[in-house]
Protein backbone atom coordinates (compact mmCIF):
# COMPACT_ATOMS: atom_id res chain seq x y z
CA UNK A 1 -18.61 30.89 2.46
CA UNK A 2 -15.03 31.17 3.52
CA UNK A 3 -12.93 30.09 5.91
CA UNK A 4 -8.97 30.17 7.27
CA UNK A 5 -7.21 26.82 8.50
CA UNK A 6 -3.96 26.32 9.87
CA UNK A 7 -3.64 23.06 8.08
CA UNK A 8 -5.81 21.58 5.75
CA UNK A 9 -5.52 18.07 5.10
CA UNK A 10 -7.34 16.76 1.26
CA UNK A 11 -8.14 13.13 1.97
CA UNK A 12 -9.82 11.30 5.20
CA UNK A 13 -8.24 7.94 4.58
CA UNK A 14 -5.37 6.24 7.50
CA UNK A 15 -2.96 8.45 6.27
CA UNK A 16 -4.55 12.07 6.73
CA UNK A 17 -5.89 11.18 9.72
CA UNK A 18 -2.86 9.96 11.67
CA UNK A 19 -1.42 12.94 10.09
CA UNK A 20 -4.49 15.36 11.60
CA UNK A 21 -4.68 13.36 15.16
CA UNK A 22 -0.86 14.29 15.28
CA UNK A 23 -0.84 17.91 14.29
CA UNK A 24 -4.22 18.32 16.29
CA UNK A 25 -2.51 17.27 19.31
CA UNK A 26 0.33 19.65 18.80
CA UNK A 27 -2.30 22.57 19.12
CA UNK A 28 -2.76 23.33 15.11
CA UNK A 29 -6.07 23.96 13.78
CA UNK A 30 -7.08 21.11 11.15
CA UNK A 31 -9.58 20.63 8.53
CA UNK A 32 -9.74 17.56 6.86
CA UNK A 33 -11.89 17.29 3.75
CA UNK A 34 -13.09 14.60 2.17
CA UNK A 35 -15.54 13.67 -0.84
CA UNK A 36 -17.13 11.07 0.25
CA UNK A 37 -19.82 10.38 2.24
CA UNK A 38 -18.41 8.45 5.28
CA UNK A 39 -15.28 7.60 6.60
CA UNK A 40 -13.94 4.13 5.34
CA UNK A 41 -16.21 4.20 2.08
CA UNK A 42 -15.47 2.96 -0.06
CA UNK A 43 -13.56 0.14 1.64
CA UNK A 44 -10.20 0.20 0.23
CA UNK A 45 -8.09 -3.83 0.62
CA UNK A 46 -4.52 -3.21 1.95
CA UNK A 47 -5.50 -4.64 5.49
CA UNK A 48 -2.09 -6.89 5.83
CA UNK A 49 0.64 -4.87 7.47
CA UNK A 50 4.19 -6.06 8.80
CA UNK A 51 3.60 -7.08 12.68
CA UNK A 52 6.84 -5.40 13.99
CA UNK A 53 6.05 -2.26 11.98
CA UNK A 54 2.82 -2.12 13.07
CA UNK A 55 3.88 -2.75 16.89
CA UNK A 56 6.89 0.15 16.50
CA UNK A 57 3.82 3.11 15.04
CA UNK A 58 1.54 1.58 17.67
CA UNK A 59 3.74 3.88 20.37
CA UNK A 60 2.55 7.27 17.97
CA UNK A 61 -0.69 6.50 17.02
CA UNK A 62 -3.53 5.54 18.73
CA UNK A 63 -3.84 1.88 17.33
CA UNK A 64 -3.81 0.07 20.58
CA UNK A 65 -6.60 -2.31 21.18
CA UNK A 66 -7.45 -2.23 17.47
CA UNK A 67 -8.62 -5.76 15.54
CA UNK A 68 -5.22 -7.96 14.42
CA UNK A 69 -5.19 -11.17 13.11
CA UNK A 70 -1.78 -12.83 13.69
CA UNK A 71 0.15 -13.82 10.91
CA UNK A 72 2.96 -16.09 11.82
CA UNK A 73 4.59 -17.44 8.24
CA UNK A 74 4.08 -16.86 4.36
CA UNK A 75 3.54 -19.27 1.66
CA UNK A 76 4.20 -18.84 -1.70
CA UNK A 77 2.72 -21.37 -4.41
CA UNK A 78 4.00 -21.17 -8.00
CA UNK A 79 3.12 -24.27 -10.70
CA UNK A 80 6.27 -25.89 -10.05
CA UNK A 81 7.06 -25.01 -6.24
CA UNK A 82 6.78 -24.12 -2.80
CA UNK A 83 8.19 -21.42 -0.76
CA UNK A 84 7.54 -20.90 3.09
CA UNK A 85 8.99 -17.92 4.69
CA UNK A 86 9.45 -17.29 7.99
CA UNK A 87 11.37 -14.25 8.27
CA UNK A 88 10.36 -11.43 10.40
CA UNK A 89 9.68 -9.19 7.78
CA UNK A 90 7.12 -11.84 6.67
CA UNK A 91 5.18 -11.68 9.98
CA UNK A 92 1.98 -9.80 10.04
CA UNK A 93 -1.13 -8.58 11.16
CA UNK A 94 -4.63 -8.75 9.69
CA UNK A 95 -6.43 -5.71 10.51
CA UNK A 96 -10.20 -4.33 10.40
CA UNK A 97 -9.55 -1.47 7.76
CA UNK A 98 -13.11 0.14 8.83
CA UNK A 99 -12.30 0.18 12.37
CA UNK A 100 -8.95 1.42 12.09
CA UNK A 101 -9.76 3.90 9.89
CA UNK A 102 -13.19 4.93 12.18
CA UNK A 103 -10.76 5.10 15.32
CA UNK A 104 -8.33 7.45 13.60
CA UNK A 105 -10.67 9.74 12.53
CA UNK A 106 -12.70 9.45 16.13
CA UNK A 107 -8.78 10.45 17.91
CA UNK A 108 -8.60 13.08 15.21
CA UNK A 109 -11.37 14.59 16.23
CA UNK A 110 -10.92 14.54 19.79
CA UNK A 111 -7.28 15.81 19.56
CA UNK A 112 -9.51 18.72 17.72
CA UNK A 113 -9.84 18.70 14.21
CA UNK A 114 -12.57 19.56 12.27
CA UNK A 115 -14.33 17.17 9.64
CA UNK A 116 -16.03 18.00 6.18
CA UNK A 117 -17.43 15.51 4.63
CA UNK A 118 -19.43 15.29 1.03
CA UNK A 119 -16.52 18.34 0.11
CA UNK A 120 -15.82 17.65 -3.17
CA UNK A 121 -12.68 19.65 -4.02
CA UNK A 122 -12.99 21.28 -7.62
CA UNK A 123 -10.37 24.20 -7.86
CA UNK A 124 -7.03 24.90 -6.59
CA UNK A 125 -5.24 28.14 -7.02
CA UNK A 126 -1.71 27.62 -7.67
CA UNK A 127 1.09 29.62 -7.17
CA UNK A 128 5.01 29.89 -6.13
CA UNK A 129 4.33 29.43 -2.61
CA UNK A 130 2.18 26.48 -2.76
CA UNK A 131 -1.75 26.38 -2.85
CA UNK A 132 -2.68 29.42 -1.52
CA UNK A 133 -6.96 28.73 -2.09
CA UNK A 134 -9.02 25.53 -2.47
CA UNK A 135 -12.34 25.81 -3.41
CA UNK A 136 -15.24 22.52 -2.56
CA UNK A 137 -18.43 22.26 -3.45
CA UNK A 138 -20.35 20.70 0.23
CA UNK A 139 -23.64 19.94 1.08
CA UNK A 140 -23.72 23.25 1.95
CA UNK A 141 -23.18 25.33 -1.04
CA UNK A 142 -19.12 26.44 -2.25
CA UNK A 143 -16.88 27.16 -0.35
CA UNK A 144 -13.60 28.53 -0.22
CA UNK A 145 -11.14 27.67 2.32
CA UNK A 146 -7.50 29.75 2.73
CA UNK A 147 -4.92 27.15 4.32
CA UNK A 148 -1.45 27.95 5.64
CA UNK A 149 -0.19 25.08 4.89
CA UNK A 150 -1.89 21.81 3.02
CA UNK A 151 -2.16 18.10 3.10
CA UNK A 152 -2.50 15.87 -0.20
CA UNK A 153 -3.07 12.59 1.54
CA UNK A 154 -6.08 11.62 -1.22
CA UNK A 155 -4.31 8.62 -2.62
CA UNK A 156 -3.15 7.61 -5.90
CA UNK A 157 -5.48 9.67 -8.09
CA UNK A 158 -4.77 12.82 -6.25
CA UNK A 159 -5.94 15.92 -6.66
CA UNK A 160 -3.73 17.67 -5.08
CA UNK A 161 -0.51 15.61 -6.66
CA UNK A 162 -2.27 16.51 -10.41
CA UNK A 163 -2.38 20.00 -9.55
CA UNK A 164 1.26 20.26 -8.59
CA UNK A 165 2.46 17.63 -11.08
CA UNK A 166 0.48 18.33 -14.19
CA UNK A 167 -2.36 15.85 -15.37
CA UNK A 168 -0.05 14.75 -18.18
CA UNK A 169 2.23 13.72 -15.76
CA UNK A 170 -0.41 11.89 -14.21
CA UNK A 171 -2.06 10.03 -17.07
CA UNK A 172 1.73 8.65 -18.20
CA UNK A 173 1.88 6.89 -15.27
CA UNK A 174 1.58 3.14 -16.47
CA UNK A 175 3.70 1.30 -13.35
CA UNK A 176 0.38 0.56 -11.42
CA UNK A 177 -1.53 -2.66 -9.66
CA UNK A 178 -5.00 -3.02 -9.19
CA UNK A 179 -6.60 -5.22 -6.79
CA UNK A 180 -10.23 -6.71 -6.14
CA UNK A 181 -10.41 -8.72 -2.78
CA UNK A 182 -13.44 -10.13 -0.93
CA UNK A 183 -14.42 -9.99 2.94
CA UNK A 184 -15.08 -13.50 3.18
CA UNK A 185 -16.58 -16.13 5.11
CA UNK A 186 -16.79 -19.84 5.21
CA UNK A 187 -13.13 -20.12 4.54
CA UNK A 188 -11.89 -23.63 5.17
CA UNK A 189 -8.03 -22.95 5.53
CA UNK A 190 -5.35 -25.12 5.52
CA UNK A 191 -3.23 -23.03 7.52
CA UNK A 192 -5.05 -20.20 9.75
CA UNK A 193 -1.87 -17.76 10.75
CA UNK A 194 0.01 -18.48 7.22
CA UNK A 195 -0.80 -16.01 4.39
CA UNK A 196 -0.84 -17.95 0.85
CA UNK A 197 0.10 -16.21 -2.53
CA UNK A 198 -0.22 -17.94 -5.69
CA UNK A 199 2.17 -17.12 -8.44
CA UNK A 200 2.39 -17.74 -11.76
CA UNK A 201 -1.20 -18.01 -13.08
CA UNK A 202 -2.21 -14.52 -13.24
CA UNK A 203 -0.37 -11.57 -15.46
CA UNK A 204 1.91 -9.10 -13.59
CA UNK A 205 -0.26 -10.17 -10.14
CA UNK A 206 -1.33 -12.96 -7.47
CA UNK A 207 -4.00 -14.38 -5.89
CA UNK A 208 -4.38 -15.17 -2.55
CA UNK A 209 -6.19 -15.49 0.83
CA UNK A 210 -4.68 -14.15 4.25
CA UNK A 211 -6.66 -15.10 7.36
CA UNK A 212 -7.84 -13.20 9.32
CA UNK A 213 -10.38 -14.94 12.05
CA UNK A 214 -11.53 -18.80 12.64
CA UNK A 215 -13.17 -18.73 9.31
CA UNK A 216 -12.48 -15.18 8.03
CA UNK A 217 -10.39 -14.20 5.35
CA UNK A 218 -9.40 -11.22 2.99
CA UNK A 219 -9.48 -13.70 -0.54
CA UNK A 220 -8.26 -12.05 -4.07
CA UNK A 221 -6.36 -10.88 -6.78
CA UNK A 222 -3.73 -8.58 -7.61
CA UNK A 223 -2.44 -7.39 -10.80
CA UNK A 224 -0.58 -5.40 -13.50
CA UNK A 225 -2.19 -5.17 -16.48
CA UNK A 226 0.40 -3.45 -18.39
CA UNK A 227 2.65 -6.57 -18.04
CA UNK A 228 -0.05 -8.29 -20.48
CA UNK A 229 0.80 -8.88 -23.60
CA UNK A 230 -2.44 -6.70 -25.17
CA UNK A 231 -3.51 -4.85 -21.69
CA UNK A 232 -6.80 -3.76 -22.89
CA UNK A 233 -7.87 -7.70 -23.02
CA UNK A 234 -6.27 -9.26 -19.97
CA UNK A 235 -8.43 -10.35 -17.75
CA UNK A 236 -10.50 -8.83 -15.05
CA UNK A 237 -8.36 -9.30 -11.83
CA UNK A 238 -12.24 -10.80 -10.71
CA UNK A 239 -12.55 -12.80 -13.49
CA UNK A 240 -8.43 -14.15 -12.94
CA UNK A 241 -9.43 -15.00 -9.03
CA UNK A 242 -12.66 -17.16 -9.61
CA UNK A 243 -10.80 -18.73 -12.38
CA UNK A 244 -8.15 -19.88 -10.21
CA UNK A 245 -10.35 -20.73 -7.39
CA UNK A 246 -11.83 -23.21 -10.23
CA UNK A 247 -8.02 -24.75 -11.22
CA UNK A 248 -5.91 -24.53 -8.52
CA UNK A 249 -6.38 -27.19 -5.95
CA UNK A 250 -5.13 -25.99 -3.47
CA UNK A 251 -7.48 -22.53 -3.71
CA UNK A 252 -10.47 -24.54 -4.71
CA UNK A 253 -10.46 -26.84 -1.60
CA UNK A 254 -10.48 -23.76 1.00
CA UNK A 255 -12.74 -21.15 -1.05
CA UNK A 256 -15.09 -23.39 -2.76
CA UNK A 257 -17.86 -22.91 -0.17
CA UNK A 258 -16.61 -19.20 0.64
CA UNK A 259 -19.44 -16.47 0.93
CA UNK A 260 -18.36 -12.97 0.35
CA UNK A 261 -19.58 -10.39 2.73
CA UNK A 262 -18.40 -7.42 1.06
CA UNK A 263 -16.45 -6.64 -2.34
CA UNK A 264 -13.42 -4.06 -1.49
CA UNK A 265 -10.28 -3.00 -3.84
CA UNK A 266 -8.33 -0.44 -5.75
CA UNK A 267 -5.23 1.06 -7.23
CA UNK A 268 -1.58 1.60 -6.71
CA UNK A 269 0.96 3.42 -8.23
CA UNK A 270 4.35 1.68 -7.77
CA UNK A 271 6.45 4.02 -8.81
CA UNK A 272 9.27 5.77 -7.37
CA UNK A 273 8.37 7.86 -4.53
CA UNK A 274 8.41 11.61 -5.90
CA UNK A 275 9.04 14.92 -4.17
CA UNK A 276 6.85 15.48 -1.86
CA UNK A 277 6.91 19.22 -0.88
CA UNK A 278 6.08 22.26 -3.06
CA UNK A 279 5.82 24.96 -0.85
CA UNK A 280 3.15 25.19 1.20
CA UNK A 281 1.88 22.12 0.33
CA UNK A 282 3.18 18.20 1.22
CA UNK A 283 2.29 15.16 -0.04
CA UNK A 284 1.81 11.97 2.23
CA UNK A 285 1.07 8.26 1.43
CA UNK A 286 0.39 6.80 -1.58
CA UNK A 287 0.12 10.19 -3.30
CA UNK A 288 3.55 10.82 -2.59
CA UNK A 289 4.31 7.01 -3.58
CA UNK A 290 4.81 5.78 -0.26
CA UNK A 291 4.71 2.20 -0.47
CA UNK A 292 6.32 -0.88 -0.30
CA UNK A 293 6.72 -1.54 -3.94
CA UNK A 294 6.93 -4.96 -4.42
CA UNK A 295 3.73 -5.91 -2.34
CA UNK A 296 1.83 -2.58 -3.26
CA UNK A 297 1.57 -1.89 0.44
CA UNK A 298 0.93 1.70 1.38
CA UNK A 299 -0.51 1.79 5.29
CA UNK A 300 2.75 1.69 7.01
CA UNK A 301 5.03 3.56 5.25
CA UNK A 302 1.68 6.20 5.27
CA UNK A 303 1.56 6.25 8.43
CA UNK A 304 5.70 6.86 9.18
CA UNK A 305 4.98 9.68 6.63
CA UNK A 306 2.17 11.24 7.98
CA UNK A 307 3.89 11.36 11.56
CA UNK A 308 7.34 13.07 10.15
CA UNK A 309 4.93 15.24 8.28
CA UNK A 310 2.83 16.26 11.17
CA UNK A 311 5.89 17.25 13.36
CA UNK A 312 7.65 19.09 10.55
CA UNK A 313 4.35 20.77 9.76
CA UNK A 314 4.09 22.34 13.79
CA UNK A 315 7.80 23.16 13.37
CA UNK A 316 7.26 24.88 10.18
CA UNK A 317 4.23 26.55 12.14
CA UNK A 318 5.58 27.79 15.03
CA UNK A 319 8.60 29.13 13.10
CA UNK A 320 6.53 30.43 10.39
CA UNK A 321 8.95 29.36 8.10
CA UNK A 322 8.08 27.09 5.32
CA UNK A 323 11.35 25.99 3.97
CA UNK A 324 11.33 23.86 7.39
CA UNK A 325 8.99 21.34 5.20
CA UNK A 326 12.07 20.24 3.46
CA UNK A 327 13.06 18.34 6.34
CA UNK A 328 10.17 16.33 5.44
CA UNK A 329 11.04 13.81 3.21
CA UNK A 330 14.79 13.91 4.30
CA UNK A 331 13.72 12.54 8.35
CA UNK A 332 11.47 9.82 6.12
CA UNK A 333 14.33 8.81 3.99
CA UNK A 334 16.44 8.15 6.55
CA UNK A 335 14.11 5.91 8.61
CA UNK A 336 13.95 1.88 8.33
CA UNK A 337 10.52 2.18 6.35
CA UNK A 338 11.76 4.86 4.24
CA UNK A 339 14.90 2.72 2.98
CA UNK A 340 13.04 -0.17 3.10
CA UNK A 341 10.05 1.51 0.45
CA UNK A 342 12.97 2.55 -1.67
CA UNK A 343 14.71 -0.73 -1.63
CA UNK A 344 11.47 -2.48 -2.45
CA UNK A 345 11.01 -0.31 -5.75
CA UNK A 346 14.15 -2.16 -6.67
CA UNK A 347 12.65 -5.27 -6.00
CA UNK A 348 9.82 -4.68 -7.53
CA UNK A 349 11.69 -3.59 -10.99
CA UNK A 350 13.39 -6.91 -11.27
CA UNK A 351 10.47 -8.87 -11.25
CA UNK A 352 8.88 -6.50 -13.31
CA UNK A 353 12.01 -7.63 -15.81
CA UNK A 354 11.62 -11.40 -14.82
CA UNK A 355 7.88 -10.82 -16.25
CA UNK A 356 8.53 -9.29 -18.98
CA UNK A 357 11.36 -12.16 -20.42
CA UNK A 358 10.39 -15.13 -22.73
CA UNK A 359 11.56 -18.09 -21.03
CA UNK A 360 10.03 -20.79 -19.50
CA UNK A 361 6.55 -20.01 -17.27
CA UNK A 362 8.16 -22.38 -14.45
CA UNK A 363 11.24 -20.58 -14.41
CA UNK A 364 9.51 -17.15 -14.33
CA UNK A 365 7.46 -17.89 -11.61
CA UNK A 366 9.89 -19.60 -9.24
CA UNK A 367 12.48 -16.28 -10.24
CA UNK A 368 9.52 -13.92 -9.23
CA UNK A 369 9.01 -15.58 -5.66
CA UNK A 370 12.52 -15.96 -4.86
CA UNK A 371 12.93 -12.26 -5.82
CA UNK A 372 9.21 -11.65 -3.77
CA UNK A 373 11.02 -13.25 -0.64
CA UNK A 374 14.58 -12.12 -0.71
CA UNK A 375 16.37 -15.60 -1.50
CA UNK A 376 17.91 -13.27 -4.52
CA UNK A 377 19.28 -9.82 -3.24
CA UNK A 378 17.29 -6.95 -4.08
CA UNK A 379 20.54 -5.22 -5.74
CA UNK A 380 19.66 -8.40 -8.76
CA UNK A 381 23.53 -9.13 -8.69
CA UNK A 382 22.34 -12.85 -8.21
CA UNK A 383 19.70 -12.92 -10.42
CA UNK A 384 22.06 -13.03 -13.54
CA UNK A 385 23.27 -15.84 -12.37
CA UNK A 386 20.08 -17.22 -11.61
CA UNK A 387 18.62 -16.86 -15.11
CA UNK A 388 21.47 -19.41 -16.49
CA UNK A 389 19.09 -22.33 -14.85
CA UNK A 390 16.88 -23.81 -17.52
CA UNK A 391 15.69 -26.36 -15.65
CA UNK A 392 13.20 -25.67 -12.99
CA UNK A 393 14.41 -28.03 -10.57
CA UNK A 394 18.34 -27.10 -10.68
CA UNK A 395 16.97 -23.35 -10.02
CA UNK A 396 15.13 -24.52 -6.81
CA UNK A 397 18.39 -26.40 -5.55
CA UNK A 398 20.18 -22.81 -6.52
CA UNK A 399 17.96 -21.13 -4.27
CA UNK A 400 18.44 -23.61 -1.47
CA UNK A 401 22.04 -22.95 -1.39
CA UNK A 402 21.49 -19.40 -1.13
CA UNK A 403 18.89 -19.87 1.59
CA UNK A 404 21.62 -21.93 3.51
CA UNK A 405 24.47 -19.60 2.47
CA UNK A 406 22.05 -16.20 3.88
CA UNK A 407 20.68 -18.60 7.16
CA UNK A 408 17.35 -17.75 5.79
CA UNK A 409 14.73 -18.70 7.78
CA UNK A 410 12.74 -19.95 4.43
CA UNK A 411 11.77 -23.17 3.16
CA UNK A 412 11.41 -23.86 -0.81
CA UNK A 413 10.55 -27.30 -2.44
CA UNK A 414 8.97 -28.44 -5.58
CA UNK A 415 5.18 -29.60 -5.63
């Protein structure tokens, strides 16, 4: 079988269907394909999201009335200290991934695009102009579907983004976190609108729980393997959270009688955003690297992506001119989340050098959350000066003069 689509967007996750309710609403016919078998499976983590953010894409989305969990401060545990931030940027929302991602595709649809699930995408023909053919295999036999213009919004193992990059270019990648989280229940916090990190116990990662009901909780780990000494035998990031909740105290005394309801996670690529047009064809989200870096959080800066995308998409359209997709990633770059995901990849680099020094464990993990919460400037200018502190506890009254210096809004003690 084969069909024609205005638009045809690879991937069914937030991202490509923000990106389809938008460009359905502008009067463009959309497909949206997808492999798998139903929308929000399988459950992804990445349910945090900055609460003024959120509240500015609520206006161009149709997120109202949607699940949050109010997140009012974060606090950051290390060996050695304490850091409790409550600067705006640190305030969040815990959402319902499942029911976000169910109402997105539900507004998709009604704004009139077209869903195909259980389309597993297996070819794409390639040429100057873009992708000018996909072929799927569906539960109804191949099919072959001629697009206009198309969507990679299929996350960080792409199709679309090997296709157009190369799959050696895709197998080099090494800057990448993985995560493993729990849905869980039982929680008995110590703080219910705080969300806790702990630092310095797990390779290249965290653990940590963020609340997000009386007793509900999103509980895990994050990490980066490749910050291990011998990657291949680090530790699972499962294996690194139930170890923790075993030997830190202040983890063991709120999960020790968790139950988990379901088991959710995945992977990131933290790398420099890339180009995201070639052609015909765009990349969105975290297949275009959208993310903020340093907390391997892809939803928002998705979702500012996906509705540049979508209204440079029914320019390019109506014009029938596809050179208009350069515009693209120019209107994202210049926007607050744009900046702020390439400032965070800055961020994130310095503590990737902080890990990968041989000094002092204390030192390193009290560096990493001061970098984590801003105390040192993302540029690293201060964090030469920084790393002349051998002693843990002259470094934490360093940072306290910067956080008076800035007016920080940020708290940081030893334990």
């Amino acid at each position: 079988m084969e069909i024609k689509s205005d638009i045809v967007v690879i991937g069914a996750g937030p991202v490509g269907t923000a990106l389809s309710y938008i460009a359905a609403k502008n009067g463009n016919n959309v497909l949206i394909v997808d492999r798998k078998n139903e929308i929000a499976s399988p459950l992804r983590g990445g349910e945090a999201v900055s609460k003024f953010l959120f509240e500015e894409l609520c206006c161009k989305l149709p997120l109202e009335g949607v699940y949050r969990w109010p997140i009012e401060d974060t606090l950051i545990y290390t060996p050695i200290s304490k850091i409790r931030t409550y600067e705006e940027k640190w305030k969040s929302f815990i959402l319902d991934r499942k029911e976000v991602e169910n109402k997105l595709t539900q507004e998709a649809l009604n704004a009139g695009s077209k869903l195909m699930l259980g389309a597993t995408v297996y070819d794409l023909s390639l040429s100057k102009k873009g992708i000018t053919e996909i072929k799927a295999k569906t539960l109804n036999g191949k099919l072959i579907i001629k697009p206009k213009i198309v969507v990679g919004a299929d996350g960080a193992t792409s199709t679309v983004r090997r296709k157009l990059l190369g799959n050696e270019i895709y197998s080099g990648i090494k800057d990448w976190g993985c995560a493993i989280e729990f849905d869980a229940t039982n929680v008995n916090f110590d703080y219910k609108n705080t969300m806790q990190l702990f630092m310095g116990e797990i390779v290249g990662g965290y653990g940590y729980i963020f609340p997000k009901g009386e007793n509900m909780a999103d509980i895990g780990a994050g990490t980066r393997p490749f910050y291990g000494k011998n990657p291949l035998l680090e530790k699972s990031p499962l294996e690194s959270f139930y170890k923790m909740i075993e030997t830190n105290s202040v983890m063991n005394r709120q999960l020790k009688n968790f139950s988990p309801l379901r088991i959710k996670g995945g992977i990131i690529d933290l790398s420099r955003p890339i180009d995201p047009v070639y052609g015909n064809t765009i990349l969105v989200g975290d297949a275009a690297n959208q993310n903020f870096a340093y907390v391997g959080e892809g939803i928002v800066p998705g979702w500012q992506a996906a509705i540049i995308a979508a209204q440079t998409i029914n320019k390019a359209l109506e014009e029938d001119s596809l050179k208009l997709l350069s515009k693209y990633p120019v209107e994202y770059e210049s926007t607050f989340i744009g900046q702020e995901a390439r400032k965070t990849v800055r961020i994130k680099d310095n503590i990737s050098k902080v890990i990968a020094m041989d000094i002092n464990p204390k030192i390193k993990s009290i560096l990493t959350a001061m970098l984590e919460t801003e105390i040192i400037k993302w540029d690293g200018k201060e964090l030469k000066t920084a790393l002349t502190y051998k002693d843990p506890k002259k470094l934490i009254e360093y940072a306290k003069n910067l956080i008076h210096k800035k007016q920080l809004k940020i708290e940081i003690d030893t334990r």
